[in-house]
Protein backbone atom coordinates (compact mmCIF):
# COMPACT_ATOMS: atom_id res chain seq x y z
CA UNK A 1 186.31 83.40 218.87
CA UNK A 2 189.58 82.82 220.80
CA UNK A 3 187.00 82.59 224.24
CA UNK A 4 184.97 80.28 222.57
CA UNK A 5 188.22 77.90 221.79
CA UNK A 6 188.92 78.63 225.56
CA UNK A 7 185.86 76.99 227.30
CA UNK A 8 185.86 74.30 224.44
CA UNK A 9 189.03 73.33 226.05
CA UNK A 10 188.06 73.74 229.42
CA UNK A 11 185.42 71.37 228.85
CA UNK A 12 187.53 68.33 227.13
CA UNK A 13 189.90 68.67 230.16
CA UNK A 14 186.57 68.64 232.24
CA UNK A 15 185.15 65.34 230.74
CA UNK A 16 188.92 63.68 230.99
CA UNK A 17 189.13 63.91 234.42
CA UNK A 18 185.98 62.19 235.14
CA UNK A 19 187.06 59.53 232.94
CA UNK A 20 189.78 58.74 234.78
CA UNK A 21 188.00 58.63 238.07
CA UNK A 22 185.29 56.77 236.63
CA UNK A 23 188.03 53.79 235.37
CA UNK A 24 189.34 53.38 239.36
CA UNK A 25 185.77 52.71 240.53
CA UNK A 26 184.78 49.31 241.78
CA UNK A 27 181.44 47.82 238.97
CA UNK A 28 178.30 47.22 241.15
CA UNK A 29 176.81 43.58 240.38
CA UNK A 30 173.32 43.03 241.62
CA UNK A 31 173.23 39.65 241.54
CA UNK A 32 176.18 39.41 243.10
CA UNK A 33 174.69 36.70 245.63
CA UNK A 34 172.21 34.88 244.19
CA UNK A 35 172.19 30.55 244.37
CA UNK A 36 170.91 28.20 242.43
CA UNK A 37 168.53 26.99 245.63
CA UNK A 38 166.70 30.25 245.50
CA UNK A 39 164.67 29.28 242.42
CA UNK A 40 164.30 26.03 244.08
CA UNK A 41 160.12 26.66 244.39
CA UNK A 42 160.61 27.53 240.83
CA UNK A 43 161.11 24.32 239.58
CA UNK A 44 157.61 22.62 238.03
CA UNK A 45 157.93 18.96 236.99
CA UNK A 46 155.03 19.71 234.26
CA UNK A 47 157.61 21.03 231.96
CA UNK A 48 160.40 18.73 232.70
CA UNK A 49 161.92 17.08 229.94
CA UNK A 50 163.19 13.54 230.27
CA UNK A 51 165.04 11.30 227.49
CA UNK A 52 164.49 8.10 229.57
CA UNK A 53 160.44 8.63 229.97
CA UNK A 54 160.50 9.74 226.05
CA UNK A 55 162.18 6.57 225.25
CA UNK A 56 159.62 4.42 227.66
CA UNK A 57 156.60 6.09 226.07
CA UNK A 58 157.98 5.50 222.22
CA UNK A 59 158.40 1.85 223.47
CA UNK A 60 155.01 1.52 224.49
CA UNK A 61 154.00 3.08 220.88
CA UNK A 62 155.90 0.19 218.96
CA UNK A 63 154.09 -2.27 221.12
CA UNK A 64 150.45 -1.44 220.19
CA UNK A 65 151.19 -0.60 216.72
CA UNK A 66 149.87 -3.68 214.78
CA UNK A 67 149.51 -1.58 211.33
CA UNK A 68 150.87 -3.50 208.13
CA UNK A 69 152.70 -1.21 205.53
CA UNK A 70 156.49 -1.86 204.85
CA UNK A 71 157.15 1.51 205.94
CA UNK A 72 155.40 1.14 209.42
CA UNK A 73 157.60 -2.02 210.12
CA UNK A 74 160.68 0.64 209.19
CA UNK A 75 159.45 2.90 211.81
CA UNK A 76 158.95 0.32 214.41
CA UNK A 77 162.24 -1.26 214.00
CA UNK A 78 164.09 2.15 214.00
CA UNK A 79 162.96 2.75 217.40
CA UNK A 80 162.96 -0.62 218.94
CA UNK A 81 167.12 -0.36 218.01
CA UNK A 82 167.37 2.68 219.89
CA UNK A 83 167.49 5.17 216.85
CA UNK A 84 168.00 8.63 217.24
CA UNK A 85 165.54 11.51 218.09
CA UNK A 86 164.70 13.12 214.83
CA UNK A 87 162.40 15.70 215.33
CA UNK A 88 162.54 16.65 219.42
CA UNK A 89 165.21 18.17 220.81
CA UNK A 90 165.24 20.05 224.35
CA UNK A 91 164.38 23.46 222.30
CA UNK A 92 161.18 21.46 221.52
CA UNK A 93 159.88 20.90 217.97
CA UNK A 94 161.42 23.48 214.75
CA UNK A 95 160.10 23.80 211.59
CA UNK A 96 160.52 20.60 209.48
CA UNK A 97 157.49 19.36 211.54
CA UNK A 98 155.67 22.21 210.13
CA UNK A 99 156.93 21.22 206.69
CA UNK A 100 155.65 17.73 206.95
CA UNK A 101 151.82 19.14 207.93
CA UNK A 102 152.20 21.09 205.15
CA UNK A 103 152.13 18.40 203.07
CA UNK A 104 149.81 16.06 205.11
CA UNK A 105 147.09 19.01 205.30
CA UNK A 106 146.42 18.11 201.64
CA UNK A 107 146.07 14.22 201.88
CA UNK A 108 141.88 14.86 201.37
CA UNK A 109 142.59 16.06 198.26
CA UNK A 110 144.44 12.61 197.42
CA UNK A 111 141.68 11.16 198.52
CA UNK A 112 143.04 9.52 201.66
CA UNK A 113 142.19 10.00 205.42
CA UNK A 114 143.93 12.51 207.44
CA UNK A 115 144.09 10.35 210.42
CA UNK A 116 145.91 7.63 208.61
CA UNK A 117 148.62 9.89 208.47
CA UNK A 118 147.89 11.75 212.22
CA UNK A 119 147.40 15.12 211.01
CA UNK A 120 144.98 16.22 213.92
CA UNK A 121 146.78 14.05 216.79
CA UNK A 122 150.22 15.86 215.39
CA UNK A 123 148.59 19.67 214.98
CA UNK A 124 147.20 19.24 218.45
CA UNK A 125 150.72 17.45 220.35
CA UNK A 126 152.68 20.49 217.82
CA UNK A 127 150.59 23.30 219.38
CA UNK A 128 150.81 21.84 223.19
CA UNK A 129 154.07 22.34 222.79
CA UNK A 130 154.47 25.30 221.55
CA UNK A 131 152.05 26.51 223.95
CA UNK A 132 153.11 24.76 227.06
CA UNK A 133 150.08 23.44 227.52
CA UNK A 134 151.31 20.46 229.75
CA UNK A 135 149.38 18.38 232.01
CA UNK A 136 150.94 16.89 235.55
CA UNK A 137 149.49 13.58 234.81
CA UNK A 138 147.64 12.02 232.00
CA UNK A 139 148.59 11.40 228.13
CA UNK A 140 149.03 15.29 227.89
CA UNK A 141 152.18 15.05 230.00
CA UNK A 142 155.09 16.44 228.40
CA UNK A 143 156.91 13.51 227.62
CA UNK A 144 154.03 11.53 226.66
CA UNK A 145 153.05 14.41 224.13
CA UNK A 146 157.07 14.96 223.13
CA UNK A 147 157.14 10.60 222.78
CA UNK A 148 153.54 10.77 220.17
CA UNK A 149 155.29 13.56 218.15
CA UNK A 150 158.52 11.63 217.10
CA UNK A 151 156.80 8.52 216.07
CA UNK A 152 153.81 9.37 214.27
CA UNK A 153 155.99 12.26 213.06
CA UNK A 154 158.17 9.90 211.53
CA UNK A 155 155.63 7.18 210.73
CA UNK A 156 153.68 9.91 209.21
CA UNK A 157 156.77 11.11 206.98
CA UNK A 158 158.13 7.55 205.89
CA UNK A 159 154.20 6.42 204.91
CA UNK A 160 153.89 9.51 203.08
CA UNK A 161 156.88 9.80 201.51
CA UNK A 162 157.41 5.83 200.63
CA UNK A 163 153.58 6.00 199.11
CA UNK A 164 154.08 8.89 196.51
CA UNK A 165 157.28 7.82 195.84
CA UNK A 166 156.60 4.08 194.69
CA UNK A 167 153.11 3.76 195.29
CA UNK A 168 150.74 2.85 198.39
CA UNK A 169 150.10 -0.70 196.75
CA UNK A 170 152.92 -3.28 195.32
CA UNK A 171 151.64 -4.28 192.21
CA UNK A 172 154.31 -7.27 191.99
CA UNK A 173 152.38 -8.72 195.53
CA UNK A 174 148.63 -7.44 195.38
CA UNK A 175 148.49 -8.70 191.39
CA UNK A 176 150.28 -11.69 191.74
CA UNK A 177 148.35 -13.10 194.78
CA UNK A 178 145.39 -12.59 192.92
CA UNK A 179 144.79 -14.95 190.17
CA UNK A 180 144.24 -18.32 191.68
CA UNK A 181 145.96 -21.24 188.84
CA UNK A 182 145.26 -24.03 191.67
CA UNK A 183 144.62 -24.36 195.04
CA UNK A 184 144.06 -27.41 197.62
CA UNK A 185 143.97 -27.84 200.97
CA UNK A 186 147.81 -27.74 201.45
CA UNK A 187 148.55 -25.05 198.99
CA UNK A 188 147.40 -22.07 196.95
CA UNK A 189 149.06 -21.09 193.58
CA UNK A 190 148.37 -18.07 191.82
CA UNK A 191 149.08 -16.89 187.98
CA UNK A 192 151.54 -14.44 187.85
CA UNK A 193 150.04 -11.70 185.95
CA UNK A 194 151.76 -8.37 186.22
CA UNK A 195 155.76 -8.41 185.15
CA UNK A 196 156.75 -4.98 185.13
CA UNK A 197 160.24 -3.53 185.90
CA UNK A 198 159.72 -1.01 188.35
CA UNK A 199 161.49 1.11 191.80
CA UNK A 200 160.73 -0.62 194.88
CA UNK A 201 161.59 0.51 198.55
CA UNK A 202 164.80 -0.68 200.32
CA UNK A 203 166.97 -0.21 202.82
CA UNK A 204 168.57 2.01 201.17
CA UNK A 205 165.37 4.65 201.05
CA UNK A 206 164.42 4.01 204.47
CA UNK A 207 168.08 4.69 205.38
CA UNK A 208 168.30 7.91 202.90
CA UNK A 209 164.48 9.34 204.13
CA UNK A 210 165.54 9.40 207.78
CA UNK A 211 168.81 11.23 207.11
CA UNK A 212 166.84 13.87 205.65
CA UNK A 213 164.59 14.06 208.93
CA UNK A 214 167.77 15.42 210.70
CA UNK A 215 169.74 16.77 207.62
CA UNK A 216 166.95 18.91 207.56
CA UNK A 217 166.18 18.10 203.93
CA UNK A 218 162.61 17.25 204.89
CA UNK A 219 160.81 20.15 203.08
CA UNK A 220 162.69 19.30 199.66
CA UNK A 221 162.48 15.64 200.22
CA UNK A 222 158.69 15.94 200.16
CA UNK A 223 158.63 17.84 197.01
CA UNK A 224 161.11 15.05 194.71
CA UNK A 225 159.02 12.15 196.28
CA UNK A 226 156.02 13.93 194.00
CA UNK A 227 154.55 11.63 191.63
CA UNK A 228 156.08 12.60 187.87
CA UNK A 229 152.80 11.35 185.56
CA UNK A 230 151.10 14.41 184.57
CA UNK A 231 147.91 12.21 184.31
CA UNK A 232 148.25 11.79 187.92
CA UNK A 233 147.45 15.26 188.65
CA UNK A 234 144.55 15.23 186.09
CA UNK A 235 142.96 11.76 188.13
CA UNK A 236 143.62 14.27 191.61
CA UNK A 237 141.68 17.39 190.05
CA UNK A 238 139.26 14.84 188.83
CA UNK A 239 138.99 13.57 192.46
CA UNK A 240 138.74 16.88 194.14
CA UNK A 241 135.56 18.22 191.18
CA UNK A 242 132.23 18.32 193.07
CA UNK A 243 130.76 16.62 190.10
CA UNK A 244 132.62 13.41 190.45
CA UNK A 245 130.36 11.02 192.24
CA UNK A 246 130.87 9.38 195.52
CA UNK A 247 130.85 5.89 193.43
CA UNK A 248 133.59 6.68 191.20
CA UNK A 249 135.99 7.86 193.86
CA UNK A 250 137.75 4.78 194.71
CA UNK A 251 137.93 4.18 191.13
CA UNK A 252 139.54 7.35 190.59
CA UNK A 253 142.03 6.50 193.50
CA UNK A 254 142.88 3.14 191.60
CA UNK A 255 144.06 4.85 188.52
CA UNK A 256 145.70 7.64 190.66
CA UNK A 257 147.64 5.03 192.45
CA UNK A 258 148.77 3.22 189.09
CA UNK A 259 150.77 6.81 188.36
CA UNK A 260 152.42 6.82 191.60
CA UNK A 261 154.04 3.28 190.23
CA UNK A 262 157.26 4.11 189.10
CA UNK A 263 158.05 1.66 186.23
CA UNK A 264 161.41 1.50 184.39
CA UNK A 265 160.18 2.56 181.30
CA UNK A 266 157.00 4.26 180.18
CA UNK A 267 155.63 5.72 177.46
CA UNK A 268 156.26 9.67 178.21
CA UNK A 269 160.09 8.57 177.42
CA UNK A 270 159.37 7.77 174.30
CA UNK A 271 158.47 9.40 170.84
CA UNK A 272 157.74 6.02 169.12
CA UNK A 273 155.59 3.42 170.61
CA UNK A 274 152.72 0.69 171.14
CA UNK A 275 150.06 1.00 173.88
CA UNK A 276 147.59 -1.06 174.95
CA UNK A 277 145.22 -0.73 177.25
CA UNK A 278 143.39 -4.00 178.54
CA UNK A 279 140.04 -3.01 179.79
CA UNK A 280 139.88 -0.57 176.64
CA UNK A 281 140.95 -3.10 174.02
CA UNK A 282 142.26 -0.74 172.52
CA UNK A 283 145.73 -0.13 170.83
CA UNK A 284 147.38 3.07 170.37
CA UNK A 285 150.65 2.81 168.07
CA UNK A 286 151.91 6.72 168.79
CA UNK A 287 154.75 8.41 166.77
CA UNK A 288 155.10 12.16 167.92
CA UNK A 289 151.83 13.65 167.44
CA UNK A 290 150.64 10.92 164.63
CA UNK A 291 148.72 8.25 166.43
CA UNK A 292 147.28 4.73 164.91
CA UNK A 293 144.81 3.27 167.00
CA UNK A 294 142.64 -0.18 166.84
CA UNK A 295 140.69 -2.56 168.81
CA UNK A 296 142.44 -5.56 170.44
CA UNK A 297 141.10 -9.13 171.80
CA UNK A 298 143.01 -9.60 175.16
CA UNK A 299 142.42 -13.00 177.28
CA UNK A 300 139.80 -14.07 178.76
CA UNK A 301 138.62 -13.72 182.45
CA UNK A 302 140.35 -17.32 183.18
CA UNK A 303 143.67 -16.89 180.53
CA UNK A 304 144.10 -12.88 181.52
CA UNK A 305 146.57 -10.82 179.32
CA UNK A 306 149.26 -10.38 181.59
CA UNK A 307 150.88 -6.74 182.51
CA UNK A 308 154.17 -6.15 180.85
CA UNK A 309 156.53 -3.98 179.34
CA UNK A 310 158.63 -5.02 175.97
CA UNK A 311 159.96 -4.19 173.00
CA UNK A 312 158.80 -5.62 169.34
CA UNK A 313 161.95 -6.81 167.67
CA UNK A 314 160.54 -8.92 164.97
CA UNK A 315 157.22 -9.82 162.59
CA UNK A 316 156.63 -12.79 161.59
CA UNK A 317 154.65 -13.49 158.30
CA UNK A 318 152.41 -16.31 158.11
CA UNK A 319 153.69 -17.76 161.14
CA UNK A 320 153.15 -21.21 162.60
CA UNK A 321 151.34 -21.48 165.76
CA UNK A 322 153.25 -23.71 168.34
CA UNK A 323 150.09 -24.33 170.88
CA UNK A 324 150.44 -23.83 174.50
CA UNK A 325 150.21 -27.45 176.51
CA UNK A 326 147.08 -25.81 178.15
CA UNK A 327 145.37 -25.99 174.91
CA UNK A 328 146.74 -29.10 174.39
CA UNK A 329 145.39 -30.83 177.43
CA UNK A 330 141.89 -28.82 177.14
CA UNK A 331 140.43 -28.98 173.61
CA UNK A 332 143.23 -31.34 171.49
CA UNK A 333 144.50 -34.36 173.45
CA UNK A 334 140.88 -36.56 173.47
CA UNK A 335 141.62 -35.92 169.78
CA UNK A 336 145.06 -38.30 169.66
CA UNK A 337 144.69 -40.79 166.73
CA UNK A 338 142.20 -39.40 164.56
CA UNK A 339 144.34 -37.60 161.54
CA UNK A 340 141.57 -36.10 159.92
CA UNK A 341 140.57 -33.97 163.02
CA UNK A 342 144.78 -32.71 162.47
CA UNK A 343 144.19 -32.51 158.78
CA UNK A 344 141.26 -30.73 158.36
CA UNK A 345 142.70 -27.88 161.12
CA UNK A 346 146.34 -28.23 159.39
CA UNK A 347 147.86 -29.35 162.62
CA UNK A 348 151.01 -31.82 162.85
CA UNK A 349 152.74 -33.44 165.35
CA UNK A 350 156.44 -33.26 165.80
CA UNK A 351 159.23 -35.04 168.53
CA UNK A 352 160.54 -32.52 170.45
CA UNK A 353 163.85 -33.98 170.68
CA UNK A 354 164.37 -34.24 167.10
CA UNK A 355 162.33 -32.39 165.48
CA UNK A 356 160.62 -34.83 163.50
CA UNK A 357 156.88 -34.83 161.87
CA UNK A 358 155.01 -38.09 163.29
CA UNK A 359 151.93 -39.45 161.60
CA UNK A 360 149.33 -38.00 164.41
CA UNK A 361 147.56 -42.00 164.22
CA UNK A 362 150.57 -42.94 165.61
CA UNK A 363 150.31 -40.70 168.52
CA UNK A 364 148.43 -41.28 171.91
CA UNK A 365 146.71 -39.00 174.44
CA UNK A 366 149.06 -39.90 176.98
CA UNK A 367 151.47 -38.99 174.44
CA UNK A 368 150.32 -35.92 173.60
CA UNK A 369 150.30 -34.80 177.75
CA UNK A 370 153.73 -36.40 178.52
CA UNK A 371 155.85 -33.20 176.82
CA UNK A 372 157.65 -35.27 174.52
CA UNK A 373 155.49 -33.72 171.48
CA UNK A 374 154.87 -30.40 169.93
CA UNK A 375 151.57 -29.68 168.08
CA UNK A 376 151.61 -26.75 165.67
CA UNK A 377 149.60 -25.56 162.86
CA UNK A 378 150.70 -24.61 159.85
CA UNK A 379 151.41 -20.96 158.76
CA UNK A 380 149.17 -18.76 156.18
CA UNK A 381 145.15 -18.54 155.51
CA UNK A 382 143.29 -20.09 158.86
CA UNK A 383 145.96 -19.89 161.09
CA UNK A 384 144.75 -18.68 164.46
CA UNK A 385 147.77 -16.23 164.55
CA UNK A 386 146.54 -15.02 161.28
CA UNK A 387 149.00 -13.86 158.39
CA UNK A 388 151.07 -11.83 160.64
CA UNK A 389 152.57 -11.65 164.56
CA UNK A 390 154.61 -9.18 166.37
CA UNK A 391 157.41 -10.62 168.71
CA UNK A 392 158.42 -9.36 171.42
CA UNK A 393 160.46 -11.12 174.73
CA UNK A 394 158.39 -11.87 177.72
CA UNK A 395 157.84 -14.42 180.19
CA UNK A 396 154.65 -15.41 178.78
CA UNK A 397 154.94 -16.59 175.32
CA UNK A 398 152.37 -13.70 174.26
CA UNK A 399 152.56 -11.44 171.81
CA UNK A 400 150.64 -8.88 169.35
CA UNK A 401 149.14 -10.91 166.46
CA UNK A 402 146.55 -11.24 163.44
CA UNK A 403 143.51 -13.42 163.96
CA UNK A 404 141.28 -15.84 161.89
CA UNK A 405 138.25 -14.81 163.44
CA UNK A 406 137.72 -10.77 162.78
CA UNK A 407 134.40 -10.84 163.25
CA UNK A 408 135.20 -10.63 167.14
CA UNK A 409 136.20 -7.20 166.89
CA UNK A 410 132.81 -5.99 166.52
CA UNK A 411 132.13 -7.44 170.20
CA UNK A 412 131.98 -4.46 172.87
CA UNK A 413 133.67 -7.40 175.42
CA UNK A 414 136.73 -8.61 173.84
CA UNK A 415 137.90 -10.87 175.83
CA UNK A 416 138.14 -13.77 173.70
CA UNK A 417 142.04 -14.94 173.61
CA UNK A 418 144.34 -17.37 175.59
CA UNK A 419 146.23 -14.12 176.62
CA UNK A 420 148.02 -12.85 173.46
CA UNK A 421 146.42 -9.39 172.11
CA UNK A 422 144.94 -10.06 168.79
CA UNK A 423 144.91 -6.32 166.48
CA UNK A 424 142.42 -5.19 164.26
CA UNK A 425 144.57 -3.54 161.75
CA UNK A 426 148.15 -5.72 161.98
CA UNK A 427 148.69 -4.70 158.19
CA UNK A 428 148.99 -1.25 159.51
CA UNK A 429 150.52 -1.89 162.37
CA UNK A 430 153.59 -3.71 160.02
CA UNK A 431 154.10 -0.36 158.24
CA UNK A 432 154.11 1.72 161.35
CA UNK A 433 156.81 -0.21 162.44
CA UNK A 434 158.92 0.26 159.89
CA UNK A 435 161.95 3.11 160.18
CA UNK A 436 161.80 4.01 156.78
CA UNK A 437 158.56 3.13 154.74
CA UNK A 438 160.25 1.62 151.35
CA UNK A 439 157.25 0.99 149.45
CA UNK A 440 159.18 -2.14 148.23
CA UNK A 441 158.75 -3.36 151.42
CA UNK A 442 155.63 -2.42 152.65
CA UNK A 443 154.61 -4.22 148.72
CA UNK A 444 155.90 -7.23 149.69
CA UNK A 445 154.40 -7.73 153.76
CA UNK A 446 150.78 -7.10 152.03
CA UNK A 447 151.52 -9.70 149.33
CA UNK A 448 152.68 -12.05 151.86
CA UNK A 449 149.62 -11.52 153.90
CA UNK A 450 147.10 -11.79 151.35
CA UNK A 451 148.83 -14.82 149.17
CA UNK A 452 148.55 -19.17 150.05
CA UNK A 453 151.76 -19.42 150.79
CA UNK A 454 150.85 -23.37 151.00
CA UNK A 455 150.15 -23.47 147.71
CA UNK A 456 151.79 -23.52 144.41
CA UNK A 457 149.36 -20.33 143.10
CA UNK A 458 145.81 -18.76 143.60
CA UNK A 459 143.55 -17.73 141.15
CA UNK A 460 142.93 -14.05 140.02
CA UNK A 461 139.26 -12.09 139.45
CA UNK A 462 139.53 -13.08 135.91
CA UNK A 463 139.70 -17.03 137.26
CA UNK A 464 143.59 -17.60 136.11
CA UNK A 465 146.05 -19.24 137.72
CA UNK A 466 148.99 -17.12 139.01
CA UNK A 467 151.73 -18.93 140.61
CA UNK A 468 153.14 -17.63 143.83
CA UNK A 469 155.95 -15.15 143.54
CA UNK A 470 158.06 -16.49 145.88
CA UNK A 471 160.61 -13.03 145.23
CA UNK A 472 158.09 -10.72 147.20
CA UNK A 473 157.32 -13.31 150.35
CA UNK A 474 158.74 -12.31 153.17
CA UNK A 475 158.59 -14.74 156.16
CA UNK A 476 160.32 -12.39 158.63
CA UNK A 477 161.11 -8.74 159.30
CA UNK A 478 163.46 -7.15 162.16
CA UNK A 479 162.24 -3.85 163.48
CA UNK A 480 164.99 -1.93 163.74
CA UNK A 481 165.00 0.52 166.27
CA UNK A 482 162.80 -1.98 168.34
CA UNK A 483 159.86 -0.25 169.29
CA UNK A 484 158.69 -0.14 172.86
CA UNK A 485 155.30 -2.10 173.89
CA UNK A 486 153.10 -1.45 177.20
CA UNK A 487 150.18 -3.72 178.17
CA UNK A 488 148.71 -1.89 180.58
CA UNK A 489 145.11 -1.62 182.90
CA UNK A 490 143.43 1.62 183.27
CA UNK A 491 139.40 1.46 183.80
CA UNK A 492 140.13 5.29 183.13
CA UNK A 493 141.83 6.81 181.01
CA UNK A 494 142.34 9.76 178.33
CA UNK A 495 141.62 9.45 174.22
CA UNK A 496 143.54 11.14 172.07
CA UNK A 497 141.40 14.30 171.94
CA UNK A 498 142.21 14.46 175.70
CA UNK A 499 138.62 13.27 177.19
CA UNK A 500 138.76 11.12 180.08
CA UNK A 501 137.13 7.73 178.76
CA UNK A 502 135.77 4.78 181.38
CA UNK A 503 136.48 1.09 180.99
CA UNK A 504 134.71 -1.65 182.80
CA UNK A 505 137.28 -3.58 185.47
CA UNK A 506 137.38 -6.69 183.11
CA UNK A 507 139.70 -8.82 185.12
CA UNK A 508 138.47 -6.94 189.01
CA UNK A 509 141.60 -5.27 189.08
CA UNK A 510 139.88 -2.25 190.72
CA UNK A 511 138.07 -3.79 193.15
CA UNK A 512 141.27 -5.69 194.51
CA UNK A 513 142.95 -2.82 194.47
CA UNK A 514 140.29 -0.90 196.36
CA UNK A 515 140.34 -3.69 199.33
CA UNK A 516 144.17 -2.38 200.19
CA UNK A 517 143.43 1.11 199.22
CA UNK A 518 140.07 1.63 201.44
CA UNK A 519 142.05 1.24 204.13
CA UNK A 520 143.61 4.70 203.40
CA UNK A 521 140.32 6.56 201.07
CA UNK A 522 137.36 8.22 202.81
């Protein structure tokens, strides 16, 4: 034992002397002599980056791009002030591009063109450089291919991105340049027919979707931008089903791209409210899972419903109808002077100004087109508002309302009005709107509706005379909690069993639509 101890020691002393000498020796470096103008042949201009020729080749980009969408303009101005690079670097191209093509792979299934959004030109100008594959000359030089991949990378991104997040189309321009009211040689002007609050881009977005290029917030960017309808996603399943015809799909697209709008209000943020959908005619009046639903009358092709989003804050009971100067000049005006064609419809005549009735023979048809009159009919049976109207504000003077006529619900085309929505069931529709149902109430709206409120009593089955109880008519009702109202176009969309129903593009809504969006579908 004590010899093993021995050479155990022997050996530590051993290995410390070596150390030692080891510590004084000189280190040996190879390379000791090498220059920089050794690896002069080395040097290949194929692979040599070089900001200025980036920036030249991005310049010629912005020239020759003549394309249209708001975004694209963003794009072309960043550049053209000298923006940043946001996606090359010397290090070449990292992941968000990857990110991006992630989400641009799947375009088909939106319906839309890859190339619209350069998913081939990018996967081929990504892999050349990831490959160094690098021609000396030609479009495939380096900088040429580095210049292509930060602007249709970013042209790519905002059009995506601006798209799902507000929509491909403005509603507020495509709709509104639409409906021609007059036109000569000097001028066009159009109806304004869809007034809907909604998100827009700005500067702001453009400014905010850039700094998550180089944030590197691009891959969770891409997923918020998402539209938030859940029917969206059942109009993109419906798109990508091999039983969908070829000559439905741009009429799938349309309806798609109405649920990438995103309105101020809808009707998912609601538990209580009033639908309507125009090419339907159709009203839904929803409350949790209990739904009430009716035919409408919307307008005409010529006096179109207009698009709109509201709240019903009163009914009116046998209301008076104050009629729209169009009406006026049209059907009522060639009728100045002769009382009986007033009397027999209940019309009268009153000054503006003061408010007074005037003795229609004492009114002229210049009169009656210079604005210094009203015509109105009188409230109860025969009124062409019918016994009852919803109110609700809009720019439009139009509203939800009874009708004289019912028989024009049986019509499959119901497109009979000047623009208000005329409902099949309005007595219904009162007690819906009610908070609390106090049968008191709900008593006194039906005798209001069904009673001549212009006369002193009506006459019972048993022919006696009952005069009017003037205790249960009601002449107006607040609806407290307003209720929210949507008058809305879908040529498709679900019932309340959940089956995807078609409507015929009444007002050729679609097809305008499909002129912008063709320009992106297959």
């Amino acid at each position: 034992m004590f010899s093993l101890r021995l050479h155990r020691v022997a050996f530590l002393l051993l290995f410390m002397a070596f150390a030692l000498v080891a510590c004084h020796e000189e280190p040996v470096i190879p390379n000791e002599d090498l220059e920089m103008s050794m690896f002069a042949e080395l040097q290949d201009s194929t692979y040599a980056l070089n900001s200025h020729l980036i920036r030249e080749e991005i310049d010629k980009l912005v020239k020759s791009d003549n394309d249209l969408m708001q975004s694209d303009a963003k794009v072309r101005n960043y550049y053209k002030n000298d923006g940043r690079f946001l996606w090359i670097e010397r290090h070449g191209v990292d992941a968000r591009a990857d990110s991006l093509l992630a989400y641009l792979s799947e375009v088909g299934k939106m319906g839309f063109k890859s190339d619209r959004f350069y998913v081939e030109q990018l996967q081929s100008d990504l892999r050349r450089v990831r490959e160094l594959d690098f021609s000396s000359s030609g479009r495939h030089q380096i900088n040429n291919v580095m210049a292509r991949l930060e602007y249709n990378l970013t042209k790519a991104f905002l059009r995506y991105t601006t798209g799902q997040r507000f929509g491909f189309i403005n509603p507020q321009q495509a709709l509104n340049q639409y409906d021609v009211q007059y036109k000569d040689s000097v001028k066009v002007v159009y109806r304004r027919i869809f007034d809907v609050a909604m998100d827009h881009p700005d500067d702001r977005f453009f400014a905010s979707a850039i700094r998550k290029i180089y944030n590197d917030s691009v891959a969770k960017f891409l997923h918020e931008v998402q539209p938030k309808e859940r029917l969206y996603y059942t109009f993109q399943n419906m798109l990508n089903s091999d039983s969908l015809p070829a000559s439905k799909r741009l009429k799938v697209a349309c309806n798609m791209e109405r649920c990438r709008w995103r309105t101020k209000d809808a009707p998912s943020k609601h538990k209580k409210y009033v639908f309507v959908n125009v090419p339907a005619f159709h009203l839904d009046a929803v409350d949790g899972d209990s739904v009430l639903n009716m035919r409408v009358v919307c307008g005409t092709v010529s006096t179109k419903t207009p698009l709109l989003h509201s709240e019903i804050k009163r009914m009116d009971i046998n209301p008076q109808w104050i009629i729209p100067k169009s009406i006026i000049e049209k059907d009522i005006a060639r009728h100045a002077g002769n009382r009986s064609y007033f009397d027999s419809r209940r019309y009268f005549i009153r000054e503006r100004k003061t408010g007074k009735k005037v003795d229609p023979n004492h009114v002229s048809r210049s009169g009656l087109l210079s604005g210094k009159y009203l015509v109105a009919q009188e409230g109860g049976k025969g009124n062409s508002l019918g016994r009852i109207i919803f109110r609700f504000d809009n720019n439009f003077s139009v509203y939800l309302h009874d009708t004289s006529s019912p028989g024009v619900f049986s019509r499959d085309n119901r497109g009979a009005s000047h623009g208000c929505v005329r409902v099949q069931r309005p007595f219904d529709l009162a007690v819906f709107l009610l908070k609390d149902k106090d049968e008191d109430v709900i008593d006194k709206i039906q005798y209001s509706m069904t009673m001549d409120v212009n006369s002193s009593g009506t006459k019972n089955e048993d022919g006696e005379y009952q005069p009017i109880d003037k205790k249960r008519i009601l002449h107006s009702l607040p609806v407290e909690p307003h209720v929210p109202v949507f008058i809305s176009y879908f040529t498709m969309y679900p019932d309340k069993d959940g089956k995807m129903c078609e409507y015929p593009d009444v007002y050729g809504y679609d097809r305008h639509m499909s002129s912008f969006l063709s320009k992106l579908c297959e």
